[in-house]
C-alpha atoms as a PDB file:
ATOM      1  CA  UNK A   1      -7.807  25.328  22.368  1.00  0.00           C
ATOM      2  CA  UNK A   2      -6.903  21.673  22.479  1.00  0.00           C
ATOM      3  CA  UNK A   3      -3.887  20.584  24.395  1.00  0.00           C
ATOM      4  CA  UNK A   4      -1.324  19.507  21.931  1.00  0.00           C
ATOM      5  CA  UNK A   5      -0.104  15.454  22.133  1.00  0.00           C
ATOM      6  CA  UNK A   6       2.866  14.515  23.441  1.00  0.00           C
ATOM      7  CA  UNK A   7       3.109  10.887  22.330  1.00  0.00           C
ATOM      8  CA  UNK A   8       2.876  11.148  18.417  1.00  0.00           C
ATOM      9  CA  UNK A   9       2.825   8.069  16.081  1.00  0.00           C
ATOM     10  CA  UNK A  10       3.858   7.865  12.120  1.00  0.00           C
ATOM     11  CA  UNK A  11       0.560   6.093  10.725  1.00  0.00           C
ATOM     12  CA  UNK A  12       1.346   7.336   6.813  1.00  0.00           C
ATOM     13  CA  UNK A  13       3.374   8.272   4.424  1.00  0.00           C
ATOM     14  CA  UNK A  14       2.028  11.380   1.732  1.00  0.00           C
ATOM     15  CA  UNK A  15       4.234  11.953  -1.458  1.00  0.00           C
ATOM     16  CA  UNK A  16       1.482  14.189  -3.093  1.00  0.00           C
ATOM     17  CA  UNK A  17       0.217  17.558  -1.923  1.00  0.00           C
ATOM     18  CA  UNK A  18      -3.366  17.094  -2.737  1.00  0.00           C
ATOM     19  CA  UNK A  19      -2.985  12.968  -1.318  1.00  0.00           C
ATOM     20  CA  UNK A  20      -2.040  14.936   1.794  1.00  0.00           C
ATOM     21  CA  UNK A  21      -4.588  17.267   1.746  1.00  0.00           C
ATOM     22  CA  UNK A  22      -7.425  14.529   1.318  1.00  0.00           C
ATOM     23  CA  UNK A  23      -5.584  12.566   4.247  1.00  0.00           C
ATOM     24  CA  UNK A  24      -5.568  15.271   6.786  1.00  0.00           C
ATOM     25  CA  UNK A  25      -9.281  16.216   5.913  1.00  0.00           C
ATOM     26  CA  UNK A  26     -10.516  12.690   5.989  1.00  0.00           C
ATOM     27  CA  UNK A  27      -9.130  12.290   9.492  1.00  0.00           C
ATOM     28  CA  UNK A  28     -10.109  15.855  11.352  1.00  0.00           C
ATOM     29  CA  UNK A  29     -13.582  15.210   9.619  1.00  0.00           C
ATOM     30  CA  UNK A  30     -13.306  12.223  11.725  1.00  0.00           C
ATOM     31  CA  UNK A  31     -11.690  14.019  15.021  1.00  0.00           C
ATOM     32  CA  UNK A  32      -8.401  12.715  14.768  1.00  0.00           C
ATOM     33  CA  UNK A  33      -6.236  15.508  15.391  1.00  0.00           C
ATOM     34  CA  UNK A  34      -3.185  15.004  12.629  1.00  0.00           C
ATOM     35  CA  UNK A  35       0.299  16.565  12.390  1.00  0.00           C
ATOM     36  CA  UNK A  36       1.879  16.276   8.723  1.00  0.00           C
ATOM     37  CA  UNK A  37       5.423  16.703   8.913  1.00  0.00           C
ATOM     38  CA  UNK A  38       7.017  18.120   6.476  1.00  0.00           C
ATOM     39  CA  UNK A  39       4.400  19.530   4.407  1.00  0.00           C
ATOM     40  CA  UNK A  40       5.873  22.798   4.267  1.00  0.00           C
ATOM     41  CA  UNK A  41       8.915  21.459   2.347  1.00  0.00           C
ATOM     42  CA  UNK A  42       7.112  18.974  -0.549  1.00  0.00           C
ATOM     43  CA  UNK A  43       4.693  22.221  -1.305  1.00  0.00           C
ATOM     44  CA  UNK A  44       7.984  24.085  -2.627  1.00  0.00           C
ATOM     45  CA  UNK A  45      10.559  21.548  -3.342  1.00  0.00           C
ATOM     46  CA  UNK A  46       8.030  18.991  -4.449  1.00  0.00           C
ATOM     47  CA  UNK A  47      10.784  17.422  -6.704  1.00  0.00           C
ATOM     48  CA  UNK A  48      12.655  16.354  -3.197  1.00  0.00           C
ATOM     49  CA  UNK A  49       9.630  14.381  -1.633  1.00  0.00           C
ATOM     50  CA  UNK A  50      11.434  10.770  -2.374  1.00  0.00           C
ATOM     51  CA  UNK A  51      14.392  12.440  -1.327  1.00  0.00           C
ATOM     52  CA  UNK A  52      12.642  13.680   2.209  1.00  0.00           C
ATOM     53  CA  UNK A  53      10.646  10.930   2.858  1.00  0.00           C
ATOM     54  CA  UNK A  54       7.353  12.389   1.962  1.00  0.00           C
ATOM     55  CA  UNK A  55       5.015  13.803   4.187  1.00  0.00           C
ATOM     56  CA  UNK A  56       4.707  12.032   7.579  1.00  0.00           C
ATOM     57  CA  UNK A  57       1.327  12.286   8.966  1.00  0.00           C
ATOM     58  CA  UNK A  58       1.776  11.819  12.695  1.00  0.00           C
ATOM     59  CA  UNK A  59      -1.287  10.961  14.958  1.00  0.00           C
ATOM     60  CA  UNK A  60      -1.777  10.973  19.090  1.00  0.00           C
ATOM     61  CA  UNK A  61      -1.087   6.706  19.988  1.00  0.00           C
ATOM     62  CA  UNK A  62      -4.415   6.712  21.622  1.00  0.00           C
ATOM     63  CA  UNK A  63      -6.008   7.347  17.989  1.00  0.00           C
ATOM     64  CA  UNK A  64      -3.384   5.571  15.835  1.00  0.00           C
ATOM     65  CA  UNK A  65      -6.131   2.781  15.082  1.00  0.00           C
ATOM     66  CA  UNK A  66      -8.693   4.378  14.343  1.00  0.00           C
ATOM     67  CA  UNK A  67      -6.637   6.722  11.994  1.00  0.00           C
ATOM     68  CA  UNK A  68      -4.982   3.196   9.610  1.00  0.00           C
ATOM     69  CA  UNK A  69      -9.050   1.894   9.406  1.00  0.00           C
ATOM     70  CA  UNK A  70      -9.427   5.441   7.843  1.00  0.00           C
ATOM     71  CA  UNK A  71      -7.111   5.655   5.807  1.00  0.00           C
ATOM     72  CA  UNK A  72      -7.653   2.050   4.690  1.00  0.00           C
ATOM     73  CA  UNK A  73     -11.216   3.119   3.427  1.00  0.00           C
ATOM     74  CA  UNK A  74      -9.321   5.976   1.739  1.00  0.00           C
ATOM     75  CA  UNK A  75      -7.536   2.891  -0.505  1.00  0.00           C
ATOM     76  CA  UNK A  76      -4.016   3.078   1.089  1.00  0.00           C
ATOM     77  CA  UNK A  77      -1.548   0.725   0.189  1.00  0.00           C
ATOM     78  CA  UNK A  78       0.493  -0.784   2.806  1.00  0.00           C
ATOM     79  CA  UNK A  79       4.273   0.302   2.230  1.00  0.00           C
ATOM     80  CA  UNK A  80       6.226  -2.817   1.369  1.00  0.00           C
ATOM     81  CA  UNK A  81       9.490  -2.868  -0.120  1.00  0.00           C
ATOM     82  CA  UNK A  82       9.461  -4.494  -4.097  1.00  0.00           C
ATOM     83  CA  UNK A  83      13.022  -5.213  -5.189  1.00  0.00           C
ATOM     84  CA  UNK A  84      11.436  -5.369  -8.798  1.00  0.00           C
ATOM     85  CA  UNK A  85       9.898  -1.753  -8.718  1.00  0.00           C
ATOM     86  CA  UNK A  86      12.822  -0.401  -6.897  1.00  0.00           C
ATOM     87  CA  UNK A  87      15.366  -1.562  -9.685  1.00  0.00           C
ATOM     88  CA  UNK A  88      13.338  -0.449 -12.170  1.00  0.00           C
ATOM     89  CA  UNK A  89      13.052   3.330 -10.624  1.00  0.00           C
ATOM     90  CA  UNK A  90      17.234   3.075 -10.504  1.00  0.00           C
ATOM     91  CA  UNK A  91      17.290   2.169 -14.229  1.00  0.00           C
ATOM     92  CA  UNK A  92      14.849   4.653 -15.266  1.00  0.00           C
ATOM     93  CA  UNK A  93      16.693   7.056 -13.426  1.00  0.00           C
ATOM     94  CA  UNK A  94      19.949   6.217 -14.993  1.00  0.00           C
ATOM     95  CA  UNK A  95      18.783   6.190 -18.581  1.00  0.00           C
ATOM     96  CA  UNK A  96      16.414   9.219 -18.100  1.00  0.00           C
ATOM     97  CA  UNK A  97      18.140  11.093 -15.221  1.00  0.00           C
ATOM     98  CA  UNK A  98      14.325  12.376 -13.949  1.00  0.00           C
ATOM     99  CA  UNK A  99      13.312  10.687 -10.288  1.00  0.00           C
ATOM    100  CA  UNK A 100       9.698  10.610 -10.651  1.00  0.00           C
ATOM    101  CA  UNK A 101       7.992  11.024  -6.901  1.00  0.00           C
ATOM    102  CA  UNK A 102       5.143   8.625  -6.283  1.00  0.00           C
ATOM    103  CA  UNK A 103       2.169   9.955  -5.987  1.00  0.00           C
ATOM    104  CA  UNK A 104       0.527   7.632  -3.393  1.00  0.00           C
ATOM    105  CA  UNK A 105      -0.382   7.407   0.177  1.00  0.00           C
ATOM    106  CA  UNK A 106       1.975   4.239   2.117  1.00  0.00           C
ATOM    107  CA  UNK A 107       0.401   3.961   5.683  1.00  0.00           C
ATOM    108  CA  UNK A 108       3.094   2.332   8.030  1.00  0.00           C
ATOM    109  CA  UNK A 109       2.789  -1.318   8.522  1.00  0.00           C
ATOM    110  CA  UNK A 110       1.809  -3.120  11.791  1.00  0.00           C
ATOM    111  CA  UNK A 111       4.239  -5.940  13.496  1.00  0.00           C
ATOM    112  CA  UNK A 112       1.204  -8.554  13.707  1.00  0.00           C
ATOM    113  CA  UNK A 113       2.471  -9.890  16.931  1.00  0.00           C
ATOM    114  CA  UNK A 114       2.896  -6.903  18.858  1.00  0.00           C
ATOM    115  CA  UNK A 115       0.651  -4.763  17.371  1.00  0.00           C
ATOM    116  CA  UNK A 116       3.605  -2.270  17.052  1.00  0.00           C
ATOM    117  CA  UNK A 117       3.870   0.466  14.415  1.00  0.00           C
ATOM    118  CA  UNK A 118       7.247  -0.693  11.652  1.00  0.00           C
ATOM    119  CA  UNK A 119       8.198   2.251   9.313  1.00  0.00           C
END
């Protein structure tokens, strides 16, 4: 059995069961060994993922690279913040009162001069 990581980074972001699924294959087909976080609670509260943050798919550092040029070939946005979109969700929620989750894969964004992982 492997010995479990002790120095686990946030690479993505999953608000969609079967975007997580795909995710977590994609990278243990690869070797990567992955660790979604909170997985458990989006498959029976799935109307709470915004709410919880979605599914954080942690990686071991030493593989955090190679994991992002995965998931980039999987067609993953970056996560960046639009005040457009974001006003729009608040005044579809307040007319409609019905929070729709995204249904996307965000992978975390890289500091370009440190190379450091921003949430």
């Amino acid at each position: 059995m492997a010995e479990p990581a002790q120095d686990l980074t946030t690479i993505a972001h999953v608000y969609g069961l079967s975007e997580t699924s795909l995710a977590i294959c994609m990278l243990k087909a690869h070797g990567i060994v992955v660790v979604p976080v909170g997985q458990q609670h989006i498959s029976v509260a799935w109307h709470y993922s915004v709410a919880l943050g979605g599914v954080a798919l942690r990686v071991p550092s030493s593989q955090a690279e190679e994991a992002l040029e995965i998931l980039k070939g999987f067609g993953a946005p970056v996560r960046r913040f639009n005040l457009i979109a974001a006003a729009f969700m608040v005044l579809a929620f307040l007319l409609a009162g019905i929070a729709v989750p995204p249904r996307a894969l965000y992978l975390t964004e890289r500091s370009a001069s440190s190379g450091q992982l921003l949430s």
